[in-house]
C-alpha atoms as a PDB file:
ATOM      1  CA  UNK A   1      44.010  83.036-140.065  1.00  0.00           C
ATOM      2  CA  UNK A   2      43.031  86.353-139.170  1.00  0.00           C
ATOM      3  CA  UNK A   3      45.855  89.424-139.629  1.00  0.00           C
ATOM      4  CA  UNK A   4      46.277  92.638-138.792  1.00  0.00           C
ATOM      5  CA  UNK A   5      47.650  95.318-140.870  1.00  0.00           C
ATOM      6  CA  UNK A   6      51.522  96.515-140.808  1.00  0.00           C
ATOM      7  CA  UNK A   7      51.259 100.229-139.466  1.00  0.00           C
ATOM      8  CA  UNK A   8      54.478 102.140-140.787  1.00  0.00           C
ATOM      9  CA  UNK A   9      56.203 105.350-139.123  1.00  0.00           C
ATOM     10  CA  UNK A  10      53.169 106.916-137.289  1.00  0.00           C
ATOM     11  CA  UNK A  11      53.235 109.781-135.287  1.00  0.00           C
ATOM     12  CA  UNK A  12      51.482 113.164-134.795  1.00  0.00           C
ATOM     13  CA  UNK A  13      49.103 113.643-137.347  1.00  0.00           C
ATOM     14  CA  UNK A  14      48.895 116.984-139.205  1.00  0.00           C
ATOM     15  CA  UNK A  15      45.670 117.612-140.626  1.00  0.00           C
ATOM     16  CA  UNK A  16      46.294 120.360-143.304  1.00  0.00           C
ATOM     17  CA  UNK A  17      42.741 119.534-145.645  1.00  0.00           C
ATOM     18  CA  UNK A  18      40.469 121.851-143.399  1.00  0.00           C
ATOM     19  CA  UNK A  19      40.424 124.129-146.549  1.00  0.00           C
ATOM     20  CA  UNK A  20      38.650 127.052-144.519  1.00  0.00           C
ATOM     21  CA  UNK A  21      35.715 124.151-142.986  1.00  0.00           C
ATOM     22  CA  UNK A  22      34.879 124.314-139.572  1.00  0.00           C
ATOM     23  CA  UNK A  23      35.054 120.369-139.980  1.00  0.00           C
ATOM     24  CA  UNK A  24      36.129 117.503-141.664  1.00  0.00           C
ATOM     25  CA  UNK A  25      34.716 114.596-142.370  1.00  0.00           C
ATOM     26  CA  UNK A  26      36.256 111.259-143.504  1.00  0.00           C
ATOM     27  CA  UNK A  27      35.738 107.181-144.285  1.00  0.00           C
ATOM     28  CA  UNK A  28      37.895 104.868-144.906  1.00  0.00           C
ATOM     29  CA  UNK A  29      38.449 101.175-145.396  1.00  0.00           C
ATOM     30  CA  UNK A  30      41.140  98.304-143.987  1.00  0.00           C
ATOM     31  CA  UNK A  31      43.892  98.133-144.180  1.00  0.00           C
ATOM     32  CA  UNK A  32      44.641 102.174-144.633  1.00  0.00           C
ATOM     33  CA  UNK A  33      47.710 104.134-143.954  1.00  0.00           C
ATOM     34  CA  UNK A  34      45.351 105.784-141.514  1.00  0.00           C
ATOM     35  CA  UNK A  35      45.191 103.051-138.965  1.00  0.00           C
ATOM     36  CA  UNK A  36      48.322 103.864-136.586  1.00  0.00           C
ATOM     37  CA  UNK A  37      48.774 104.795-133.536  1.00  0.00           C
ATOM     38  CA  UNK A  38      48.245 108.419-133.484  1.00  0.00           C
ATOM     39  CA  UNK A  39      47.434 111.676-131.849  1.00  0.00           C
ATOM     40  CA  UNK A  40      46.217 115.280-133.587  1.00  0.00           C
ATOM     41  CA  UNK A  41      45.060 118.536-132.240  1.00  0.00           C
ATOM     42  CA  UNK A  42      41.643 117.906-133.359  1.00  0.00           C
ATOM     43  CA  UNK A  43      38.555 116.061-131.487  1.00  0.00           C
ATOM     44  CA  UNK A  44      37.813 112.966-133.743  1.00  0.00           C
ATOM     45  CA  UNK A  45      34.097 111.733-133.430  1.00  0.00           C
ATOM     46  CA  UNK A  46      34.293 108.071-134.871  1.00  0.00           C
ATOM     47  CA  UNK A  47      32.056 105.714-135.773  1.00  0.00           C
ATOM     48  CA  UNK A  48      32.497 102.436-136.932  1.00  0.00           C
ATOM     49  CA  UNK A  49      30.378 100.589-139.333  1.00  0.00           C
ATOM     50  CA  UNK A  50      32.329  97.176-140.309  1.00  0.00           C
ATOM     51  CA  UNK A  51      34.737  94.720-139.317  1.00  0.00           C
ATOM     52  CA  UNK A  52      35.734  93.953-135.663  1.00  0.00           C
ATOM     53  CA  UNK A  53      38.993  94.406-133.885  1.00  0.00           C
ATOM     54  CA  UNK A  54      40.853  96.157-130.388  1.00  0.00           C
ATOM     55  CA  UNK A  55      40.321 100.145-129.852  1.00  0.00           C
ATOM     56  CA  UNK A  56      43.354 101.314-128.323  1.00  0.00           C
ATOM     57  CA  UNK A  57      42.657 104.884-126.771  1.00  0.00           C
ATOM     58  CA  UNK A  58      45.091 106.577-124.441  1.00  0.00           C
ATOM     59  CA  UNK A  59      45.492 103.821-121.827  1.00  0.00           C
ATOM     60  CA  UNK A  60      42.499 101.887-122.754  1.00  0.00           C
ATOM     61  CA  UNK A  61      42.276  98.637-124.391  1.00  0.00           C
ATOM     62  CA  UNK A  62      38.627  97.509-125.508  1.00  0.00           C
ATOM     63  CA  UNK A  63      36.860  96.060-128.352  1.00  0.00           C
ATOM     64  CA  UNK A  64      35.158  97.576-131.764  1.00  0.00           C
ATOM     65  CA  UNK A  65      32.184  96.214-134.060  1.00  0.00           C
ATOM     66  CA  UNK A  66      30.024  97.756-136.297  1.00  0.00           C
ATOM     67  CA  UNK A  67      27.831 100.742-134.678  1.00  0.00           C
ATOM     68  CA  UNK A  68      30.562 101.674-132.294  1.00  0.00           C
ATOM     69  CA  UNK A  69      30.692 105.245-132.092  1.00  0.00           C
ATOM     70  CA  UNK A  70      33.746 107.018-129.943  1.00  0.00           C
ATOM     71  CA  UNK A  71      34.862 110.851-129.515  1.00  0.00           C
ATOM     72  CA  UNK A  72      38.712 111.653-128.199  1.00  0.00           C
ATOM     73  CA  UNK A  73      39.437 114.916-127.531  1.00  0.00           C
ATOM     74  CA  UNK A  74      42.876 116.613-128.773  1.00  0.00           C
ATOM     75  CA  UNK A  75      46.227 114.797-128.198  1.00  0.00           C
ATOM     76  CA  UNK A  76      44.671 111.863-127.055  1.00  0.00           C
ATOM     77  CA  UNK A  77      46.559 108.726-128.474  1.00  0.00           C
ATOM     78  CA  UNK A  78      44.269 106.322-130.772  1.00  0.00           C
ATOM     79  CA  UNK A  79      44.135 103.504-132.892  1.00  0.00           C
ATOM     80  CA  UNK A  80      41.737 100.972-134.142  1.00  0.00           C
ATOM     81  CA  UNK A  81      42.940  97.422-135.372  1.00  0.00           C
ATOM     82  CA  UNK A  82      40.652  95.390-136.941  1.00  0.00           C
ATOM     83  CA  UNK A  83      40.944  91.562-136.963  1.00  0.00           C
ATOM     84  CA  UNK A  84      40.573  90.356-140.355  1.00  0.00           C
ATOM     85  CA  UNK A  85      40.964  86.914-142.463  1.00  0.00           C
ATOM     86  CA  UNK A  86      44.160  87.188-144.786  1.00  0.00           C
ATOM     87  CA  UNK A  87      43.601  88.968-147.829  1.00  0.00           C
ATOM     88  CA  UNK A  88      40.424  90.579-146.634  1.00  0.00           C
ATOM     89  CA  UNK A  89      39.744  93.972-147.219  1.00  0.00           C
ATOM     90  CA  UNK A  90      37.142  96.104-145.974  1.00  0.00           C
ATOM     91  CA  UNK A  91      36.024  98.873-148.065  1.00  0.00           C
ATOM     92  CA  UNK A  92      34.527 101.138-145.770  1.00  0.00           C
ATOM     93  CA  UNK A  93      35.198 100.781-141.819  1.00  0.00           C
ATOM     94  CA  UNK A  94      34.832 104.072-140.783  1.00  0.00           C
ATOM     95  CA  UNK A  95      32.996 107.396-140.562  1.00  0.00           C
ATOM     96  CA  UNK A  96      34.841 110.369-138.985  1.00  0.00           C
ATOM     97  CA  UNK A  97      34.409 113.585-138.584  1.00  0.00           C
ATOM     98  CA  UNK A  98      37.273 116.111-136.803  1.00  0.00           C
ATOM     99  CA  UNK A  99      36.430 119.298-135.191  1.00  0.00           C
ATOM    100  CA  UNK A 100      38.781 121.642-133.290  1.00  0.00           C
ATOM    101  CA  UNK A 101      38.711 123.453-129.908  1.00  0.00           C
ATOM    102  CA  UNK A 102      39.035 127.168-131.964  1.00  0.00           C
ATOM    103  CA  UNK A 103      36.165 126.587-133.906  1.00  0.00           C
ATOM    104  CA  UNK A 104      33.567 125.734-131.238  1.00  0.00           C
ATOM    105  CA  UNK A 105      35.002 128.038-128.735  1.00  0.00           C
ATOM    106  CA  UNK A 106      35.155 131.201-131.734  1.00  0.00           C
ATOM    107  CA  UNK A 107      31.285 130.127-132.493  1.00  0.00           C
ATOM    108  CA  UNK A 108      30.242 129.787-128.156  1.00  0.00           C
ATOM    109  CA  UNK A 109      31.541 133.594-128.106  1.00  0.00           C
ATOM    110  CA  UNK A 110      28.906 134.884-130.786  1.00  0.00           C
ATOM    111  CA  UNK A 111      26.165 131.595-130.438  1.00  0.00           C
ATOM    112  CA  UNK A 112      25.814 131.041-126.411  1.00  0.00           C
ATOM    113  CA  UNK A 113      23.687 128.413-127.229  1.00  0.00           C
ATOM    114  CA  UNK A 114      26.680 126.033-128.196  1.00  0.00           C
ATOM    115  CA  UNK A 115      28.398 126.405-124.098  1.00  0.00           C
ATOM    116  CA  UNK A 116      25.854 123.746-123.527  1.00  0.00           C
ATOM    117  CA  UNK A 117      28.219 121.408-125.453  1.00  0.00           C
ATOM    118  CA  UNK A 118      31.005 121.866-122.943  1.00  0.00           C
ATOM    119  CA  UNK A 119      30.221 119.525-120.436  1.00  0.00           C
ATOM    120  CA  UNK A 120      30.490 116.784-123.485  1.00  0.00           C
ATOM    121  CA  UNK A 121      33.856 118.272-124.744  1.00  0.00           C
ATOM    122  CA  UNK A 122      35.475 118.658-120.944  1.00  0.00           C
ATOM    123  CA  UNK A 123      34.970 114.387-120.529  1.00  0.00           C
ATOM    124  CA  UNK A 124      36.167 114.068-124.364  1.00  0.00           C
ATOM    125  CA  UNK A 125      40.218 113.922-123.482  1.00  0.00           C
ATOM    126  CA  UNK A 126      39.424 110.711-121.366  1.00  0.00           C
ATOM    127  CA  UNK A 127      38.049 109.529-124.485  1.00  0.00           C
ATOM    128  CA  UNK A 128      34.568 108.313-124.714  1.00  0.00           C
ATOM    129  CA  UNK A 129      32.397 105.450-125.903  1.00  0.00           C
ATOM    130  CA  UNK A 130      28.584 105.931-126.474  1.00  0.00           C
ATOM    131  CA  UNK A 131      26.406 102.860-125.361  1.00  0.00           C
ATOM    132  CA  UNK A 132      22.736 103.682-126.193  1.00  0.00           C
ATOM    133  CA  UNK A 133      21.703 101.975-129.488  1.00  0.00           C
ATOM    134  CA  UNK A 134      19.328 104.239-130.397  1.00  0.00           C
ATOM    135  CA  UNK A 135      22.075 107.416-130.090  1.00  0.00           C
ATOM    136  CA  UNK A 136      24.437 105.625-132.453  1.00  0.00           C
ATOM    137  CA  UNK A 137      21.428 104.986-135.097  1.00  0.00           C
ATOM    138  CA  UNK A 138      20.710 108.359-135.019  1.00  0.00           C
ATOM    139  CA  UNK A 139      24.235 109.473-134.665  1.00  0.00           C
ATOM    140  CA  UNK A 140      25.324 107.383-137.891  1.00  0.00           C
ATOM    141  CA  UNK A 141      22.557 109.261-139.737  1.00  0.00           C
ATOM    142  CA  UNK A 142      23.502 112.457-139.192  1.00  0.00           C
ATOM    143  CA  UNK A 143      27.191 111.577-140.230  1.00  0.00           C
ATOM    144  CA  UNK A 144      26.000 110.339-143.419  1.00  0.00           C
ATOM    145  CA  UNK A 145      24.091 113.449-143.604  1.00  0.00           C
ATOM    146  CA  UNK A 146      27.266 115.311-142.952  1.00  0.00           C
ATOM    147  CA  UNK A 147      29.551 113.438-145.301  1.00  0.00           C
ATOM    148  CA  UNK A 148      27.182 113.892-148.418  1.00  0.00           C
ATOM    149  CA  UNK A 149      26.241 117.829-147.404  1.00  0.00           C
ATOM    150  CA  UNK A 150      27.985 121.214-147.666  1.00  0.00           C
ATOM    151  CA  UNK A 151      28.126 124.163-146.308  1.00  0.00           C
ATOM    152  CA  UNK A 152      25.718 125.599-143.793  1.00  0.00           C
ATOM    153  CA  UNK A 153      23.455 122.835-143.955  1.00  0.00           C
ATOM    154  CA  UNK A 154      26.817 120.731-143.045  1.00  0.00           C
ATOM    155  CA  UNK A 155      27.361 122.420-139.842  1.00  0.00           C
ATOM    156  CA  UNK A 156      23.905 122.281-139.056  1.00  0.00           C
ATOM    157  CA  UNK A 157      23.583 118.764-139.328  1.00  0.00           C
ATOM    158  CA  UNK A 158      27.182 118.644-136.740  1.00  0.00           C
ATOM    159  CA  UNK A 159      25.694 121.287-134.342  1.00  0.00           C
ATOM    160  CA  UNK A 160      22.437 118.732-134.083  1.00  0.00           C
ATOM    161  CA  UNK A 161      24.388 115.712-133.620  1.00  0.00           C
ATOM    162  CA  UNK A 162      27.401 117.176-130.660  1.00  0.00           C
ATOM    163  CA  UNK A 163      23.695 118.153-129.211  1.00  0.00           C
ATOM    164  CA  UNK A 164      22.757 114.932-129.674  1.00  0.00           C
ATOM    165  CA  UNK A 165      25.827 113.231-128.422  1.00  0.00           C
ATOM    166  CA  UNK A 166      25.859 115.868-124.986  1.00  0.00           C
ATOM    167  CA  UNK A 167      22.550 115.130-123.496  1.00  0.00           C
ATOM    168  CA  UNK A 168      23.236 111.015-123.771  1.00  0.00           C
ATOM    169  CA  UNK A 169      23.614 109.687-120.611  1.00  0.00           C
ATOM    170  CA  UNK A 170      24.466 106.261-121.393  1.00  0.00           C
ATOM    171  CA  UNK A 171      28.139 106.271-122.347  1.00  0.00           C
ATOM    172  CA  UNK A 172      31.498 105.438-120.873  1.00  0.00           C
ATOM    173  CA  UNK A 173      34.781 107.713-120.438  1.00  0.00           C
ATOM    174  CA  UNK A 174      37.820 105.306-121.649  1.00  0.00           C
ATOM    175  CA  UNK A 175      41.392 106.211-120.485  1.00  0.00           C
ATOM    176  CA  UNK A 176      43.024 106.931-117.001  1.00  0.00           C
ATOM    177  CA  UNK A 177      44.869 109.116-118.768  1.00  0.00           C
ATOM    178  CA  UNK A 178      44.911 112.381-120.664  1.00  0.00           C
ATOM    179  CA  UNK A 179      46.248 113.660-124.269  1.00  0.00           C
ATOM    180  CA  UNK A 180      48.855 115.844-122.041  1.00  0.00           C
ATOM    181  CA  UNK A 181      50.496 113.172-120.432  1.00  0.00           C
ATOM    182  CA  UNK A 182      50.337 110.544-123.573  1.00  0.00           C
ATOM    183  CA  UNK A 183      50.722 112.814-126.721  1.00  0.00           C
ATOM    184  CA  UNK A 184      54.245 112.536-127.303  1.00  0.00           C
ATOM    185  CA  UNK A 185      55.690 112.355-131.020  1.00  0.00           C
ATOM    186  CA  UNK A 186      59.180 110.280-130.433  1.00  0.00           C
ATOM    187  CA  UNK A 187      56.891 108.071-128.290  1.00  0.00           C
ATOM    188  CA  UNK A 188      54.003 107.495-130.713  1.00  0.00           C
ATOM    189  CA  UNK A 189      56.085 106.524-133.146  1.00  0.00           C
ATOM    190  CA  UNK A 190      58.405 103.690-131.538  1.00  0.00           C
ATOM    191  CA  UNK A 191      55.537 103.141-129.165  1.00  0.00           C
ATOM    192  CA  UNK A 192      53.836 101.789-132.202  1.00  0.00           C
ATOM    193  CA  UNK A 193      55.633  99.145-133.680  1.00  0.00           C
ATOM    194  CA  UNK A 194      55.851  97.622-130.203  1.00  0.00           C
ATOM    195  CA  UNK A 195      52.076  97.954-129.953  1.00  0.00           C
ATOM    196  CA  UNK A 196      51.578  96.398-133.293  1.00  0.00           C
ATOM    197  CA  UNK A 197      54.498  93.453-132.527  1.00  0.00           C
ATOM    198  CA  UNK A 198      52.326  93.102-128.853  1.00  0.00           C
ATOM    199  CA  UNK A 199      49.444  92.655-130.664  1.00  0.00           C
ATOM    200  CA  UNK A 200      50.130  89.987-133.374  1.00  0.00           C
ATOM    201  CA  UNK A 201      51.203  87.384-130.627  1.00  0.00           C
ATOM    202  CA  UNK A 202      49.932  88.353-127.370  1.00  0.00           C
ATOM    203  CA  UNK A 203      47.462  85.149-127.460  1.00  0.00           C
ATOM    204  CA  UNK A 204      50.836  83.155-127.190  1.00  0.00           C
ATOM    205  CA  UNK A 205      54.106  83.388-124.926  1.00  0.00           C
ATOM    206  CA  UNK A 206      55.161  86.418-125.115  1.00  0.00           C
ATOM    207  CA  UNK A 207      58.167  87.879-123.018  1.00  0.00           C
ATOM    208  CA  UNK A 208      59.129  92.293-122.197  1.00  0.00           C
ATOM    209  CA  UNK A 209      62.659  90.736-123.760  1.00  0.00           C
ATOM    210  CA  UNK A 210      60.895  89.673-127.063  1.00  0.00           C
ATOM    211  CA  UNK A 211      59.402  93.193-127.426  1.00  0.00           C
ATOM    212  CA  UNK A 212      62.247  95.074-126.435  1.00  0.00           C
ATOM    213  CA  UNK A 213      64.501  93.741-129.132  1.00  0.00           C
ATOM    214  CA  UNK A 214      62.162  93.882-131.634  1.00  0.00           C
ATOM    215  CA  UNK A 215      62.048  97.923-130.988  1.00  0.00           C
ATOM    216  CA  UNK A 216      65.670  97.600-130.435  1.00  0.00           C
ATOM    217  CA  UNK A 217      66.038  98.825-126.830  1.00  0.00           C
ATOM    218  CA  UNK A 218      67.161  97.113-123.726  1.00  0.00           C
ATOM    219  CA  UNK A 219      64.528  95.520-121.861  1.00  0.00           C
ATOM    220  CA  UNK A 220      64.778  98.333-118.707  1.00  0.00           C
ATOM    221  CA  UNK A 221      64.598 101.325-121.257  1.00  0.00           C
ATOM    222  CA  UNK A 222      61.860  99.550-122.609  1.00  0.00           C
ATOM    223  CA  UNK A 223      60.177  98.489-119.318  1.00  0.00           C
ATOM    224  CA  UNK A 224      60.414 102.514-118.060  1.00  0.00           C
ATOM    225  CA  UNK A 225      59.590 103.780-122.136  1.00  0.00           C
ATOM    226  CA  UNK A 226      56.821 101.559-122.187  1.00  0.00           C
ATOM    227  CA  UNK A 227      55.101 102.464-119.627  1.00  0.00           C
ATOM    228  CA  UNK A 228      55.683 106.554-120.174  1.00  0.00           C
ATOM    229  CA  UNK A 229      54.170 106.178-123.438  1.00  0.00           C
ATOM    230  CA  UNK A 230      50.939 103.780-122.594  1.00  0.00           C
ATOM    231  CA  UNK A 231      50.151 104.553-119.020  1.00  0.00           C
ATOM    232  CA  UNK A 232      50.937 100.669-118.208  1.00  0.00           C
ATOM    233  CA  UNK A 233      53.748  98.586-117.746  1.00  0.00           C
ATOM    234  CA  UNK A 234      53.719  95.932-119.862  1.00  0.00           C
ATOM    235  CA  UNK A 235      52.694  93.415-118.076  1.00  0.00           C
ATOM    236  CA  UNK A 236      49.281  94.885-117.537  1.00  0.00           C
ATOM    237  CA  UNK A 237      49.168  95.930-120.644  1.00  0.00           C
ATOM    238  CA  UNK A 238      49.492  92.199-122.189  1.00  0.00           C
ATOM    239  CA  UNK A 239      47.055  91.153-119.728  1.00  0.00           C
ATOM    240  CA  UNK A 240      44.457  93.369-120.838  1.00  0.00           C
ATOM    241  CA  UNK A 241      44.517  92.679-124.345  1.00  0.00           C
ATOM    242  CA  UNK A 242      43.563  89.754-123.191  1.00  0.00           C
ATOM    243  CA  UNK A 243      41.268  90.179-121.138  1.00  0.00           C
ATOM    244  CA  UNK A 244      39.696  92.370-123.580  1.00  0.00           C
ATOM    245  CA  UNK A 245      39.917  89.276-126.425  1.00  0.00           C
ATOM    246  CA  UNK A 246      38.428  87.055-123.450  1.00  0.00           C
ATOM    247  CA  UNK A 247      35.511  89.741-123.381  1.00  0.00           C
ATOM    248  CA  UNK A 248      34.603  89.269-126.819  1.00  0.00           C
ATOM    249  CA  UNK A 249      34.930  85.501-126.757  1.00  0.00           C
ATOM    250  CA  UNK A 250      32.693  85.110-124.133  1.00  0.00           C
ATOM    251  CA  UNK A 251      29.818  87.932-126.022  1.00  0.00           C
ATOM    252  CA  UNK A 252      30.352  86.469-129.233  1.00  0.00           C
ATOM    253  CA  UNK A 253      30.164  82.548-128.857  1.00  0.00           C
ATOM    254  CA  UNK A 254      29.158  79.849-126.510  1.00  0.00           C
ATOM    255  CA  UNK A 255      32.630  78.335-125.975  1.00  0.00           C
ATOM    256  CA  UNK A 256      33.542  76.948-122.101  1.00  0.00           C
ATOM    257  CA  UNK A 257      35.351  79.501-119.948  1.00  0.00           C
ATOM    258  CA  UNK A 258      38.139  77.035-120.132  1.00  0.00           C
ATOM    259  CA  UNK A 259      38.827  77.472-123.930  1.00  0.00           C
ATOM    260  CA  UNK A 260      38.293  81.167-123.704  1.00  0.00           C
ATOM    261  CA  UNK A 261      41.256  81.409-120.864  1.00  0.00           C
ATOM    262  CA  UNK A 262      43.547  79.370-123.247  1.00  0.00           C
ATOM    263  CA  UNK A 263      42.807  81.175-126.774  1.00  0.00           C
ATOM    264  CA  UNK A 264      42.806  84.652-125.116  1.00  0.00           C
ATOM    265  CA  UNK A 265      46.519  83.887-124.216  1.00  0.00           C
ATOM    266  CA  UNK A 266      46.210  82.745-120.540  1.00  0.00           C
ATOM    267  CA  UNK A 267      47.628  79.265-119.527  1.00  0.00           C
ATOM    268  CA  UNK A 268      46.205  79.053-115.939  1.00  0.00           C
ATOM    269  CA  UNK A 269      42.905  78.864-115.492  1.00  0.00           C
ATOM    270  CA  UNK A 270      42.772  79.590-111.905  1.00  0.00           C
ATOM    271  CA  UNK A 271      45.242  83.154-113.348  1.00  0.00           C
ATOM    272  CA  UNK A 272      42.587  83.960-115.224  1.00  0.00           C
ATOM    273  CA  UNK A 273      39.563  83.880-113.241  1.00  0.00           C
ATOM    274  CA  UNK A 274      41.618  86.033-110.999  1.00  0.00           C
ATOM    275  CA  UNK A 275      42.621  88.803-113.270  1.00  0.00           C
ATOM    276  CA  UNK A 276      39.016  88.571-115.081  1.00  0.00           C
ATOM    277  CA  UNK A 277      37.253  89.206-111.453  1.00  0.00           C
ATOM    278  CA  UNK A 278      39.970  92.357-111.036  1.00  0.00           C
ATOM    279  CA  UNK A 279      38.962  93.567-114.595  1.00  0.00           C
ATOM    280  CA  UNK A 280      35.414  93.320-114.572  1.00  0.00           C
ATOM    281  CA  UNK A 281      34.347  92.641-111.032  1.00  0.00           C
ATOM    282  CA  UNK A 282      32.657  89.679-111.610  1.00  0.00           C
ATOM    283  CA  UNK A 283      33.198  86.291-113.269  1.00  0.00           C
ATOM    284  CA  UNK A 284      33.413  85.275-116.547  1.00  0.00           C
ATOM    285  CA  UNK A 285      30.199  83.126-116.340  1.00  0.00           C
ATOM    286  CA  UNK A 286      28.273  85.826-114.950  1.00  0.00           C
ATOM    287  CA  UNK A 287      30.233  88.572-117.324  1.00  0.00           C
ATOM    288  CA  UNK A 288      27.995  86.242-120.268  1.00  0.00           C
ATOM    289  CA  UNK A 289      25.089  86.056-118.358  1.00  0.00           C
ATOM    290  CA  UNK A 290      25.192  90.190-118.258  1.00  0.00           C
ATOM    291  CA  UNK A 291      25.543  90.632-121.992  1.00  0.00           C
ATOM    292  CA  UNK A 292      22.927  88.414-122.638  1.00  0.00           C
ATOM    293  CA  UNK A 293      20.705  90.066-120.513  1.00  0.00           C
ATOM    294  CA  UNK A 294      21.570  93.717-122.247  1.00  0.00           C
ATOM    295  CA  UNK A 295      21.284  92.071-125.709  1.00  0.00           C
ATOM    296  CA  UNK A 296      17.944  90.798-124.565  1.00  0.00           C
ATOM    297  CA  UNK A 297      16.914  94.251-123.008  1.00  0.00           C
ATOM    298  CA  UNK A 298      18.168  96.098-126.156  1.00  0.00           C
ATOM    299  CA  UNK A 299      15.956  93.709-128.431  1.00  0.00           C
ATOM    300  CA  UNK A 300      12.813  94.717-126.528  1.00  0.00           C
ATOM    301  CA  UNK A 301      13.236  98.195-127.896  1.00  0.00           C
END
């Protein structure tokens, strides 16, 4: 059965290894004490390169796989859970690298070359996903090029790649809401275990009540909480987790529309169609016709 990892006492994350680098860079595997709902004062550029699972960023749920590549700008809530079988570990899920606002404004002041970047950083604390497949090859080179460089040659190779990632015009901003009106510490960290409860049964009957006590608050403190600390009541919130499971079913396998409503956590087919046509505008037949036609498309080049 797949799992997902227990994510213990998160909250702001204080990045303290900079060691006088303009940047850091980072991988690691699944389960890690880095997968938890958290927020930090730098941008995080993150790619993913195995194992599949729900991106959570600000107010946006969606899905992950390998050669996902995402930026979120400072404060902006994040977390990546990937779905795993029991006992599975993945050894390296992620490449990261975390920049911050002083460094690139500090360098625009002497190099004016670098204000072209701030069209790309302005959109970064809606959070944003990078579609074009040919972007995220080139992007993951240049992060491997970054992770086993030093120095100048370092920042070079993160100077070409924020280029890189600015003139792209195939990419998606994520979250209705900004790092200013999520990022908050006491939230992030109670806002997490309900998150991680939410997401362990939301493909079966789950009630606000169940949630509430397992965070132990009353379901109205939880109702108003819950929604100051995702941007969504819970209701919505529940319903697009599944959605967003009923998006991958329906890219990922051949299985009727009717089995995708019921393993996604819906038990009204005629409820689902409904809330799928709000979500995505269209229906869940032709939301597989689409991605087979972009699979197809990307194939061709």
């Amino acid at each position: 059965m797949p799992r997902t990892a227990r994510v213990p006492d998160p909250s702001y994350e204080l990045m303290d290894d900079h060691e006088g680098h303009s940047l850091i860079y980072r991988q690691h595997g699944f389960p890690s004490p880095l997968v938890r709902w958290h927020f930090h004062k730098e941008y995080e550029l993150h790619l993913i390169v195995a194992s599949s699972g729900k991106v959570f960023i600000g107010d946006y749920i969606g899905n992950f796989s390998p050669g996902t590549l995402f930026l979120t700008g400072p404060g902006l809530p994040h977390n990546w859970i990937s779905q795993v079988d029991e006992g599975e570990v993945v050894e390296t899920r992620d490449m990261l690298v975390n920049f911050t606002d002083e460094m690139l404004e500090n360098a625009s002041a002497v190099f004016t070359e670098l204000k072209g970047l701030a069209p790309l950083l302005a959109r970064a604390p809606f959070g944003i996903e990078f579609r074009d497949p040919q972007v995220i090859r080139q992007s993951e080179e240049l992060m491997q090029r970054i992770a086993t460089s030093q120095g100048v040659t370092r920042l070079g190779h993160f100077l070409i790649l924020l280029e890189l990632l600015a003139a792209t015009e195939d990419y998606q901003l994520l979250s209705g809401l900004t790092s200013s009106e999520l990022a908050d510490e006491h939230h992030v960290e109670r806002i997490n275990r309900a998150v991680d409860f939410i997401f362990q049964h939301y493909a079966g009957e789950l009630s606000q009540e169940e949630v509430a006590e397992h965070v132990g608050m009353t379901p109205t403190y939880f109702s108003r909480f819950f929604k100051q600390a995702t941007g969504r009541g819970f209701v919505e919130f529940v319903n697009r987790l599944r959605l967003s499971k009923a998006c991958e079913l329906l890219s990922k396998s051949g299985r009727p529309v009717t089995e995708v409503c019921f393993e996604s956590g819906f038990s009204n087919i005629s409820n689902f169609n409904r809330r799928f046509q709000q979500f995505k505008g269209m229906t869940p037949s032709d939301y597989r016709k689409l991605v087979a036609q972009r699979l197809t498309e990307q194939n061709l080049y």
